[in-house]
N, C-alpha and C. Protein backbone atom coordinates (compact mmCIF):
# COMPACT_ATOMS: atom_id res chain seq x y z
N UNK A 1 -23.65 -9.34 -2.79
CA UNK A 1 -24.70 -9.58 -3.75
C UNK A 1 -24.09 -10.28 -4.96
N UNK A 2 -25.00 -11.43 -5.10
CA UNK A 2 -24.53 -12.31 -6.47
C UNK A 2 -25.41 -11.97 -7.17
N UNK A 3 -25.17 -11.70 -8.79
CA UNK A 3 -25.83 -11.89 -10.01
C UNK A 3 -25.41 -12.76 -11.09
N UNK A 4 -26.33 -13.75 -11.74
CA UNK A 4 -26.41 -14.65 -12.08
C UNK A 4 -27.24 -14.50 -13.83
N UNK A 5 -27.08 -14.43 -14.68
CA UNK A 5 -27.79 -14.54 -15.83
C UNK A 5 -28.34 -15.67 -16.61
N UNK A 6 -28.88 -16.21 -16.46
CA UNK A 6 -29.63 -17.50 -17.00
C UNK A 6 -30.32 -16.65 -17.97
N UNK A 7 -30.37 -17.84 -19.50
CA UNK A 7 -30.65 -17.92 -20.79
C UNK A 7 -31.90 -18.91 -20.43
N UNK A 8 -32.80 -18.76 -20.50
CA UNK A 8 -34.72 -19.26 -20.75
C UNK A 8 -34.64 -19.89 -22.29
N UNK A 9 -34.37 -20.71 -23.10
CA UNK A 9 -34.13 -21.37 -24.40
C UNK A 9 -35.81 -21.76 -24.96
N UNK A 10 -36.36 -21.82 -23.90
CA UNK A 10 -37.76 -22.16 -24.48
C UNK A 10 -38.72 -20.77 -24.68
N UNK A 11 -38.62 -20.27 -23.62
CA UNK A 11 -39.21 -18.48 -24.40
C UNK A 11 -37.35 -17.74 -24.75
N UNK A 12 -36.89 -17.79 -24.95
CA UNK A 12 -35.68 -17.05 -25.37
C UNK A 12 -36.03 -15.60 -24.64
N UNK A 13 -35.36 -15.97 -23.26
CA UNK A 13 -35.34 -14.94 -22.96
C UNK A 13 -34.36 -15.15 -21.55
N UNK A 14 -34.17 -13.77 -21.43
CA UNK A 14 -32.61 -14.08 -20.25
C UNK A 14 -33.23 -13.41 -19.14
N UNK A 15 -33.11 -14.35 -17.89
CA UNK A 15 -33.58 -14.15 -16.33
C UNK A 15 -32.86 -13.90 -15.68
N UNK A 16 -33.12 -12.63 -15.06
CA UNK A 16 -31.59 -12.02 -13.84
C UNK A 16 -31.38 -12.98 -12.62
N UNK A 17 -30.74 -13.61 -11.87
CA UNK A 17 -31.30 -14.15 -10.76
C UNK A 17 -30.07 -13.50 -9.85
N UNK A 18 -30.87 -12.90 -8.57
CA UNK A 18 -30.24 -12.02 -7.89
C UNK A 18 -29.70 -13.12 -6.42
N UNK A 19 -28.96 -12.99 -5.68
CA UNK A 19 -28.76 -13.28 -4.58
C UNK A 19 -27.52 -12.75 -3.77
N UNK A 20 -28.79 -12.19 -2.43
CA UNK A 20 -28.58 -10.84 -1.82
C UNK A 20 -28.82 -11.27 -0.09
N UNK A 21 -27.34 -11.05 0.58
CA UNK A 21 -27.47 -11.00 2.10
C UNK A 21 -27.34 -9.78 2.33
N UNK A 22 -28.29 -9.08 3.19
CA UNK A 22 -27.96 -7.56 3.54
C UNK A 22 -27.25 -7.53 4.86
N UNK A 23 -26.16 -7.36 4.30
CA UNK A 23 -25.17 -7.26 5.50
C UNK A 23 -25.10 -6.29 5.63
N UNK A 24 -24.49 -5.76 6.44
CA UNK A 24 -23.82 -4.29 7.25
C UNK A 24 -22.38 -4.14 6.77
N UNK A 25 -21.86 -2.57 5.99
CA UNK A 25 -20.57 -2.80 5.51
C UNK A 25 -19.83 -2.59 6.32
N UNK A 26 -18.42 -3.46 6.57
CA UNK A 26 -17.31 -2.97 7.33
C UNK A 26 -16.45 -2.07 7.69
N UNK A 27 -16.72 -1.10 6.44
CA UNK A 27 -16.17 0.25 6.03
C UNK A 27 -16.81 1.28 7.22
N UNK A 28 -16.23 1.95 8.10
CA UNK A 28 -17.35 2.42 9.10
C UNK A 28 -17.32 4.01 8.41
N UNK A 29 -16.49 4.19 7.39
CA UNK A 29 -17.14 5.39 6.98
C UNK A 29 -18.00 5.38 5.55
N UNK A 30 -18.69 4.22 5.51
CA UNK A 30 -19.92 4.00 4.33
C UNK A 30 -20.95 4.33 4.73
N UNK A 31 -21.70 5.50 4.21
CA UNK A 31 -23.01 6.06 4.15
C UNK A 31 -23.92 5.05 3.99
N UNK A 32 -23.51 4.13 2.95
CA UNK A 32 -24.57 3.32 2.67
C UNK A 32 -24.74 1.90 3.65
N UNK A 33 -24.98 1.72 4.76
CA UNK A 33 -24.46 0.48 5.74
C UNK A 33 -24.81 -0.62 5.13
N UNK A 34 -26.04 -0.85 4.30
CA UNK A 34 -26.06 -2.23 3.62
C UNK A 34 -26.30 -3.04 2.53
N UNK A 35 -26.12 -3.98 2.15
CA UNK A 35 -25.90 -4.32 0.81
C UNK A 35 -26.92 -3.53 0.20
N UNK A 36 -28.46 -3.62 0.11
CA UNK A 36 -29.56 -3.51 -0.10
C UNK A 36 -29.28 -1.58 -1.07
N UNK A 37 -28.84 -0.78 0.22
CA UNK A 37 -28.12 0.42 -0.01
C UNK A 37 -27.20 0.56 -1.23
N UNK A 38 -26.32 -0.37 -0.61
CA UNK A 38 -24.64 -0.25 -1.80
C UNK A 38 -25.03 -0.59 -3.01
N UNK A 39 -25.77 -1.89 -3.19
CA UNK A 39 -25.72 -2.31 -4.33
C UNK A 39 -27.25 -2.82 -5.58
N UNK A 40 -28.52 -3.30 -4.66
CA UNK A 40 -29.31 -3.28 -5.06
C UNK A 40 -29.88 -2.34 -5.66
N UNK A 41 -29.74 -1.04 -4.72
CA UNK A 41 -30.27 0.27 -5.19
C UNK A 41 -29.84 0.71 -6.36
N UNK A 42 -28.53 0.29 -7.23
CA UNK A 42 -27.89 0.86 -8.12
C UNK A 42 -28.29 -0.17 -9.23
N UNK A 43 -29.32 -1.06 -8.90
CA UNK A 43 -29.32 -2.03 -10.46
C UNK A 43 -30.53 -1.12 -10.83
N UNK A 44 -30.94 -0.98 -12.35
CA UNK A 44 -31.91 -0.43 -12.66
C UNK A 44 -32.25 -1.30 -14.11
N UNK A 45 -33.56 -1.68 -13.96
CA UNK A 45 -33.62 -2.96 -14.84
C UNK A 45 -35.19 -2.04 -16.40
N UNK A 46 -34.49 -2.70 -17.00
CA UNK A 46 -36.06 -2.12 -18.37
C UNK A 46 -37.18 -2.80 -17.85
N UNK A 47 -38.42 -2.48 -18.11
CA UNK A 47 -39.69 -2.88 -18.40
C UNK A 47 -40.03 -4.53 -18.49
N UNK A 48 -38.80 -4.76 -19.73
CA UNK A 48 -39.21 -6.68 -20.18
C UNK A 48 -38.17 -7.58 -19.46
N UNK A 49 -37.33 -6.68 -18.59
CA UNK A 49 -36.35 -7.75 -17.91
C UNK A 49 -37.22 -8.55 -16.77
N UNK A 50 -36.55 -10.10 -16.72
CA UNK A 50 -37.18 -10.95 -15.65
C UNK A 50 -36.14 -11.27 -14.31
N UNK A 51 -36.97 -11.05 -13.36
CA UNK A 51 -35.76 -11.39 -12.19
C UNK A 51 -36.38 -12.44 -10.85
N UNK A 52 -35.67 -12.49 -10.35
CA UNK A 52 -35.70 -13.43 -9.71
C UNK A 52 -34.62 -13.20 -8.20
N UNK A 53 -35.08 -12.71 -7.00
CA UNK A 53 -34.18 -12.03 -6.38
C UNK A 53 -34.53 -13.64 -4.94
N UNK A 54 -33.46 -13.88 -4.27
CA UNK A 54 -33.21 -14.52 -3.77
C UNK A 54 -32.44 -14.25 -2.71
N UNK A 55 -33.19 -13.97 -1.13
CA UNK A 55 -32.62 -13.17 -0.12
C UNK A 55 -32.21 -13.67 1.24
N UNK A 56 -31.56 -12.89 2.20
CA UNK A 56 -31.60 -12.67 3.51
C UNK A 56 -31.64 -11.01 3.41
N UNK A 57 -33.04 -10.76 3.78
CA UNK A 57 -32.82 -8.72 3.57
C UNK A 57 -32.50 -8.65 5.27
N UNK A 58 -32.78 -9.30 6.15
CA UNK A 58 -32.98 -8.55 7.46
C UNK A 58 -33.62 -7.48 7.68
N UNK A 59 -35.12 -8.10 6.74
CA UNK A 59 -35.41 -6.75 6.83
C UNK A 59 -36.88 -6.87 7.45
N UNK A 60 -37.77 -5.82 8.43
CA UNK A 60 -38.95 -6.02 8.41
C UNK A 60 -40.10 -4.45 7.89
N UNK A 61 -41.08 -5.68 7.59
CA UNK A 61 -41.78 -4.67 6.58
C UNK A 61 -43.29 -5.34 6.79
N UNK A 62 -44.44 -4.16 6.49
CA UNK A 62 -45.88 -4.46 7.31
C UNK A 62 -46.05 -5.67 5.67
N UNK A 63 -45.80 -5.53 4.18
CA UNK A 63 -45.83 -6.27 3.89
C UNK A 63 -45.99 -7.44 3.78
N UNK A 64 -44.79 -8.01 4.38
CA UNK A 64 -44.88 -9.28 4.74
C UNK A 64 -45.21 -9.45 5.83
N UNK A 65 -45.55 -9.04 6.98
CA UNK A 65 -46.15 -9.51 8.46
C UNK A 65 -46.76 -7.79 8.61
N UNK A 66 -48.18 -8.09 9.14
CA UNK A 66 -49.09 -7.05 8.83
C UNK A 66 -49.05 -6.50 10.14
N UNK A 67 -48.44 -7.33 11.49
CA UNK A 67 -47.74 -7.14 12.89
C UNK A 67 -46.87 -5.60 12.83
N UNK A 68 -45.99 -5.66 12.00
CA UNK A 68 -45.17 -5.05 12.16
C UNK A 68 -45.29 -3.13 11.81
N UNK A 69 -45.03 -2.31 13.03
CA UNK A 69 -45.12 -0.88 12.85
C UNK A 69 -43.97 0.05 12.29
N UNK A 70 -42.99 -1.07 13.25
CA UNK A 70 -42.06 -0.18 13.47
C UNK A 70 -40.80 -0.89 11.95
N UNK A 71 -40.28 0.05 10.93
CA UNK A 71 -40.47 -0.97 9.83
C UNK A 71 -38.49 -0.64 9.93
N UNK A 72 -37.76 -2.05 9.28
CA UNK A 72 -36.40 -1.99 10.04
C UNK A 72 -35.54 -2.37 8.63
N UNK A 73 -34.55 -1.56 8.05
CA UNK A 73 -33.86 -2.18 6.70
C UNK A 73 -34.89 -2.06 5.86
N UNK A 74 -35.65 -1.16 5.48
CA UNK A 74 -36.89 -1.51 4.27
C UNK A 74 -36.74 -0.34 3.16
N UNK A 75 -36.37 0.99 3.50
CA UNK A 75 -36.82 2.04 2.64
C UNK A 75 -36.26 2.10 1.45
N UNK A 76 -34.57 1.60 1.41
CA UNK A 76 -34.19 1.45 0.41
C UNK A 76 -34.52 0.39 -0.79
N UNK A 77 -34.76 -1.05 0.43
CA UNK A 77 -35.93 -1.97 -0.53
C UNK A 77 -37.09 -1.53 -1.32
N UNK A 78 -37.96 -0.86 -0.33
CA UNK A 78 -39.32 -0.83 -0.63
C UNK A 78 -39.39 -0.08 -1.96
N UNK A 79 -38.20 1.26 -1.54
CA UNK A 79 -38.24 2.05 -3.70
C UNK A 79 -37.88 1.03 -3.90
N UNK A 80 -36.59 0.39 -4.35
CA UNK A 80 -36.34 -0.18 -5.49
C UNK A 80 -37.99 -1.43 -5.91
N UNK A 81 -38.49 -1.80 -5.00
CA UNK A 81 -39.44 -2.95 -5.26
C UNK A 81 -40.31 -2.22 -6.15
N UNK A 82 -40.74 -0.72 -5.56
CA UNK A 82 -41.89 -0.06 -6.20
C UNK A 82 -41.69 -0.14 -7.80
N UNK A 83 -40.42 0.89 -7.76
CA UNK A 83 -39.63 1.33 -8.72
C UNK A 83 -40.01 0.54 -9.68
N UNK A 84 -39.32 -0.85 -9.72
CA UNK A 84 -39.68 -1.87 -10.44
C UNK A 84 -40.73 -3.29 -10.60
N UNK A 85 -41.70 -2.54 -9.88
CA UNK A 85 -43.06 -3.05 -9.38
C UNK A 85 -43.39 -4.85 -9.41
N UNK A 86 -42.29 -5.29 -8.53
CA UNK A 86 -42.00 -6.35 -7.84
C UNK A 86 -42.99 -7.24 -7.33
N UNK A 87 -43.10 -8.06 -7.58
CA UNK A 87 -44.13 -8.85 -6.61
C UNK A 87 -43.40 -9.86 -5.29
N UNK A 88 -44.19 -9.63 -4.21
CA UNK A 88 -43.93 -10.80 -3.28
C UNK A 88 -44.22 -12.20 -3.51
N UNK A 89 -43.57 -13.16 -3.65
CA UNK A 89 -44.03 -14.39 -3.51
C UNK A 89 -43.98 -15.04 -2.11
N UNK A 90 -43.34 -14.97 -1.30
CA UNK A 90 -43.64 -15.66 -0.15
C UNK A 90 -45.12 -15.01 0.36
N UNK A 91 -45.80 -15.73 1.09
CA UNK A 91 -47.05 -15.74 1.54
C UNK A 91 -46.89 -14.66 3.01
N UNK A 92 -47.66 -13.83 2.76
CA UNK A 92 -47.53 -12.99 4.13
C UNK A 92 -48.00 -13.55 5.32
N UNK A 93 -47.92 -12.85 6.29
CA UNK A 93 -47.93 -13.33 7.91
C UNK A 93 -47.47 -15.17 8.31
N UNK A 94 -46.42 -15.54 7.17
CA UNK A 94 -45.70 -16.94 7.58
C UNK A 94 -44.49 -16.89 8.03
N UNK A 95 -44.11 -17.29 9.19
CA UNK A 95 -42.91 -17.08 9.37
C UNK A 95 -41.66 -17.47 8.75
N UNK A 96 -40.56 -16.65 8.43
CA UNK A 96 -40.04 -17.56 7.20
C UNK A 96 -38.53 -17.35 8.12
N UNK A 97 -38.48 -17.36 9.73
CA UNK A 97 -37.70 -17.42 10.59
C UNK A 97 -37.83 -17.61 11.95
N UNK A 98 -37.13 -18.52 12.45
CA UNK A 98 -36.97 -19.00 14.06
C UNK A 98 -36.08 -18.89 14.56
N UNK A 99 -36.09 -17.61 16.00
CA UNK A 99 -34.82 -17.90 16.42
C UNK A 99 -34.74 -18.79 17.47
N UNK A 100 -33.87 -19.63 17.23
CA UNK A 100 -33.79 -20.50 18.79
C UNK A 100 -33.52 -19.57 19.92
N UNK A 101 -32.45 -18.48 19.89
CA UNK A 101 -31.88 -18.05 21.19
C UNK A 101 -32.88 -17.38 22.16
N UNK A 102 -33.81 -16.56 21.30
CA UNK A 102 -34.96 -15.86 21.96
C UNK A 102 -36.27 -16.70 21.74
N UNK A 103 -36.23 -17.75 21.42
CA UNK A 103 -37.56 -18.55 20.71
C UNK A 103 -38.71 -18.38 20.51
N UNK A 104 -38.43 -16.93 19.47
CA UNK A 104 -39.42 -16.17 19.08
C UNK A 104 -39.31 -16.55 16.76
N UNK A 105 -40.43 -16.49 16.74
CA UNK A 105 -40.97 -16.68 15.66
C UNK A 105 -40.98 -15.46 14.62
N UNK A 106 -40.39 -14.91 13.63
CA UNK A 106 -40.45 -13.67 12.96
C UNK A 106 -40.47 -13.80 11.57
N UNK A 107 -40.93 -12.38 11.05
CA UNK A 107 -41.25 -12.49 9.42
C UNK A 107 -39.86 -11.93 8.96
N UNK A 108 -39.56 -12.31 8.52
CA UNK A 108 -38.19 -11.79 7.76
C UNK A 108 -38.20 -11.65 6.33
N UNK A 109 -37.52 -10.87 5.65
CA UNK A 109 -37.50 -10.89 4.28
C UNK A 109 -36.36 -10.55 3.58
């Protein structure tokens, strides 16, 4: 996970910009297996902070594809999103992944 602080000069104000692959840690005795776990979970932001999170979560969630039951990499997302009452911008049920190998179409987030 990268964090990035950009200065906004025209509203004076400073924008977090996050960027986050949820990998799986190598450590095989880490409780926490992925980034999302290790490290997202531990930022805790005020009320007037602005962010800007920029991902590969591997994660699926009815959220973003309304398909989906069985929900995979999300719980630790989904608090922190609540937590800090997050909005989605990508457009739901679009696929925002293709795999060639299985050439199946999926929502990813």
């Amino acid at each position: 996970m990268q964090a990035i602080s950009i200065m906004n000069n025209k509203i004076q104000r400073e924008i977090l910009l996050f960027n986050i692959y949820n990998e799986k840690s190598q450590n095989a005795d880490d409780e926490q297996l992925y980034t999302i776990e290790r490290e997202l979970a531990k930022v805790m932001l005020n009320s007037e902070q602005k962010v800007i999170i920029v991902e590969d979560f591997n994660a699926h969630y009815s959220w973003w594809n309304a398909k989906i039951s069985n929900f995979i990499r999300t719980k630790a997302l989904i608090k922190w999103v609540n937590l800090h009452k997050c909005n989605l911008i990508n457009t739901s049920d679009i696929n925002t992944y293709h795999s060639y190998s299985d050439n199946q179409a999926q929502y990813l987030i």
